[in-house]
Protein backbone atom coordinates (compact mmCIF):
# COMPACT_ATOMS: atom_id res chain seq x y z
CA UNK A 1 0.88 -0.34 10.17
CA UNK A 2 -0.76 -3.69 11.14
CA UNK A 3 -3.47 -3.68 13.52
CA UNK A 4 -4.14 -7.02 15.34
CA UNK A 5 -7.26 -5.56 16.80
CA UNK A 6 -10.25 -4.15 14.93
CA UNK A 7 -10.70 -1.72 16.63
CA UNK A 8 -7.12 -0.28 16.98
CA UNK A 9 -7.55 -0.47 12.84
CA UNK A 10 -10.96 1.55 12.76
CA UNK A 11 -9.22 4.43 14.83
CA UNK A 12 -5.70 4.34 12.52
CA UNK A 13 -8.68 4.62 8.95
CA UNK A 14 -8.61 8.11 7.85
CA UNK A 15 -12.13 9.56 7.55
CA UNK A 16 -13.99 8.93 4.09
CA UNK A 17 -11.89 6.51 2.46
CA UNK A 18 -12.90 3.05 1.76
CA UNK A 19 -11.22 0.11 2.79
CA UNK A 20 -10.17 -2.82 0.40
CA UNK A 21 -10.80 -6.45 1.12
CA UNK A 22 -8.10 -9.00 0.12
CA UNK A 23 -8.49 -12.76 -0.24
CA UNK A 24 -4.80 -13.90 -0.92
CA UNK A 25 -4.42 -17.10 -2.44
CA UNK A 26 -0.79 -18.72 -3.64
CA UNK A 27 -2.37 -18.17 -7.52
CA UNK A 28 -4.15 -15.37 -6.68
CA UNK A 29 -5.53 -12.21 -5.13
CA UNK A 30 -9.23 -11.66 -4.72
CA UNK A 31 -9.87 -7.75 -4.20
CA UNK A 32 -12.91 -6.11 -3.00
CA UNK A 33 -13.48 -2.57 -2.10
CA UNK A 34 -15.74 -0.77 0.07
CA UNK A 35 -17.98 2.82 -0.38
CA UNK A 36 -16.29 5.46 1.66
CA UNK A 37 -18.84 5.26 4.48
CA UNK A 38 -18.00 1.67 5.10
CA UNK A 39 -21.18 -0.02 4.63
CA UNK A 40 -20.99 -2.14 1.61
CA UNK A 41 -17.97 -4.54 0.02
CA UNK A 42 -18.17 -4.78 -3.32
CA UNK A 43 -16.32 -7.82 -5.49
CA UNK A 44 -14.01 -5.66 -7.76
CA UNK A 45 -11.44 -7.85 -9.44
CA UNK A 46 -8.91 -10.59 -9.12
CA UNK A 47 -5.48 -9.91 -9.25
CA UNK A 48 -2.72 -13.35 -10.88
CA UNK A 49 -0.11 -12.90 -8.40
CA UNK A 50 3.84 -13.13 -10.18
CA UNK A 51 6.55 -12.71 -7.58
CA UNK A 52 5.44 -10.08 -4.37
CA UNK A 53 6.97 -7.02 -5.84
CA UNK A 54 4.56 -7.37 -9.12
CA UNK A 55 1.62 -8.17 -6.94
CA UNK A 56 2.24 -5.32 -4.85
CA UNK A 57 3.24 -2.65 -7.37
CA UNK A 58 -0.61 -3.59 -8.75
CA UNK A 59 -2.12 -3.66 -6.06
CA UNK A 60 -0.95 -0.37 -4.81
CA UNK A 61 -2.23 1.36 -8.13
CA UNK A 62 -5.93 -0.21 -7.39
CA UNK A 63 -5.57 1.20 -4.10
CA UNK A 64 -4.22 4.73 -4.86
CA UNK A 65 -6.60 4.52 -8.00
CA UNK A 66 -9.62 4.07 -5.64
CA UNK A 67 -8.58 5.84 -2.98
CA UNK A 68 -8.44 2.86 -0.26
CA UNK A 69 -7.56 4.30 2.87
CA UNK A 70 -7.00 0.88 4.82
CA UNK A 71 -6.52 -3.03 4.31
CA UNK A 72 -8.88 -5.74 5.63
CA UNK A 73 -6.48 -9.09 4.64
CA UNK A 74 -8.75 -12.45 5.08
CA UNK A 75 -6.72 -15.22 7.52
CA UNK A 76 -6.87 -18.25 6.18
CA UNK A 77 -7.73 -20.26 10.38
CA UNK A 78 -8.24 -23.77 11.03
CA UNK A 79 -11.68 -25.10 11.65
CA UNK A 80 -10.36 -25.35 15.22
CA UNK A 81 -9.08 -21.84 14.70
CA UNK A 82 -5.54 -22.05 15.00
CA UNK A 83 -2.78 -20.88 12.37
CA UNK A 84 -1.24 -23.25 9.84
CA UNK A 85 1.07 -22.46 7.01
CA UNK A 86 -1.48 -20.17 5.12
CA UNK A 87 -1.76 -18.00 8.20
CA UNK A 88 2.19 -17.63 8.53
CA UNK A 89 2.03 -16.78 4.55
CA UNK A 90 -0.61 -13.85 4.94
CA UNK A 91 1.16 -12.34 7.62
CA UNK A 92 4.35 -12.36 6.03
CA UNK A 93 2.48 -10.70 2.89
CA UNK A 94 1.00 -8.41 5.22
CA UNK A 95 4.54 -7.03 7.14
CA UNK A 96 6.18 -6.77 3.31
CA UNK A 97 3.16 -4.94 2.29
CA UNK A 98 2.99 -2.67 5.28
CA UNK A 99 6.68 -1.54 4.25
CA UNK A 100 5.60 0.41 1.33
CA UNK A 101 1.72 1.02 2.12
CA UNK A 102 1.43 3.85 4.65
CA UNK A 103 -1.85 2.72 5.67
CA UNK A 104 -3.76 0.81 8.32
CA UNK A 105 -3.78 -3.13 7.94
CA UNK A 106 -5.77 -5.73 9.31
CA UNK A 107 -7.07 -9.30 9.21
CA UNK A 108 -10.13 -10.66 9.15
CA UNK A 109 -11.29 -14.48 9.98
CA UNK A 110 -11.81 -15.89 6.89
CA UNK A 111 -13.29 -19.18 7.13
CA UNK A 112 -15.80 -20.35 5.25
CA UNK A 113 -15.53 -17.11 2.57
CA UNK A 114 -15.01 -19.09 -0.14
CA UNK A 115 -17.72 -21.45 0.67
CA UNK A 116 -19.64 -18.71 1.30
CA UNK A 117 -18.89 -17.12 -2.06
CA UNK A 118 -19.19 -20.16 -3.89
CA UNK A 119 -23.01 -20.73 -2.34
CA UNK A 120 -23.79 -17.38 -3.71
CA UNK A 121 -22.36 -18.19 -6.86
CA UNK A 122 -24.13 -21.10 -7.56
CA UNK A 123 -27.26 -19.20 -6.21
CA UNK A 124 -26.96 -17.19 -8.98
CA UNK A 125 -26.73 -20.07 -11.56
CA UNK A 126 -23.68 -18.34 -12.30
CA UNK A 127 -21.73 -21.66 -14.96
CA UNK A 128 -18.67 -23.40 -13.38
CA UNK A 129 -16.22 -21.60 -15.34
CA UNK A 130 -17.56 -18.15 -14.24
CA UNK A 131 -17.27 -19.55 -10.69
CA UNK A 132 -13.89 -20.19 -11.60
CA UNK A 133 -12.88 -16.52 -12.74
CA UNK A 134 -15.38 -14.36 -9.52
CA UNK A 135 -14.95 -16.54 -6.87
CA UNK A 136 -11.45 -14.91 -5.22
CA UNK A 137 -12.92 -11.24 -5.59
CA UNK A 138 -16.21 -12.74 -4.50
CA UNK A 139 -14.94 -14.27 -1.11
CA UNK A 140 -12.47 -10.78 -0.53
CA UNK A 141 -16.04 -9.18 -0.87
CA UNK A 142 -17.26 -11.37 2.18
CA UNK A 143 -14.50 -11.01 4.49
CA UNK A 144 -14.30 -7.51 3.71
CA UNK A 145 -18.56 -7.09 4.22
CA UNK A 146 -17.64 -9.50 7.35
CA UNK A 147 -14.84 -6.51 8.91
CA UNK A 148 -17.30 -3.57 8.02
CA UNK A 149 -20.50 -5.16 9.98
CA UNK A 150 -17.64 -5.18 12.90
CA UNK A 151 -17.12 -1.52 12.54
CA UNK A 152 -20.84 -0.48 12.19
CA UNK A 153 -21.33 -2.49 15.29
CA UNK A 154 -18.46 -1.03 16.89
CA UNK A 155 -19.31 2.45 15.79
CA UNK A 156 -23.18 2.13 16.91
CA UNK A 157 -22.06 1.07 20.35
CA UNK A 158 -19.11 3.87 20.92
């Protein structure tokens, strides 16, 4: 199910699972995944995307392989945060997805990830072609770290 609001998602999570963080690109999927007590993202691979039933069937087996008990899917706003084509795109992905994925969904702003990612990258004198190959499962890493700050917060102030 998709959850518009955060906090409808944190209450639809089943308990100790981790939740995996998705940067989806028209190339590309950027994956991140979090420990099960929601504290940390961790960059964890990028996925080439095919046609949507190939993308899905492998991204189901990293989830069900790592036990990911919910989706946080980076939305691709405006600067002046409204929805273009991108943002149409990763809902659609999002309603196919949620047909044969029987858990939660939700989306995260994503803007500024990437440069985000990138700055880290390049923090870490990590060469241009390196960039190249971490930076999708880098930036899924920050909107997913972005989502679980929201859910500490909301959790510390329940």
């Amino acid at each position: 199910m998709i959850h518009e609001d955060i906090t409808e998602f944190a209450t639809a999570l089943p308990p100790f699972t981790g939740i995996a963080g998705l940067d989806l690109g028209t190339k590309t999927i950027g994956v991140a995944l979090s420990d099960r007590l929601l504290t940390v993202a961790t960059p964890l691979e990028t996925i080439r995307r095919k046609k949507f039933t190939l993308d899905a069937e492998a991204l189901l087996a990293l989830l069900r392989g790592r036990e990911a008990g919910g989706i946080v899917l980076g939305l691709p706003r405006n600067m002046d945060g409204s929805e273009g084509p991108r943002c149409q795109s990763t809902r659609a992905f999002a309603r196919n997805f949620a047909q044969i994925w029987p858990g939660p969904i939700t989306y995260w702003d994503e803007r500024l990830s990437t440069v985000a990612a990138e700055r880290a990258l390049l923090e870490a004198d990590t060469s241009r072609r390196r960039r190249a190959e971490l930076i999708d499962h880098v930036a899924a890493s920050f909107i997913l770290q972005g989502a679980l700050d929201r859910l500490r917060h909301l959790r510390d102030h329940a």
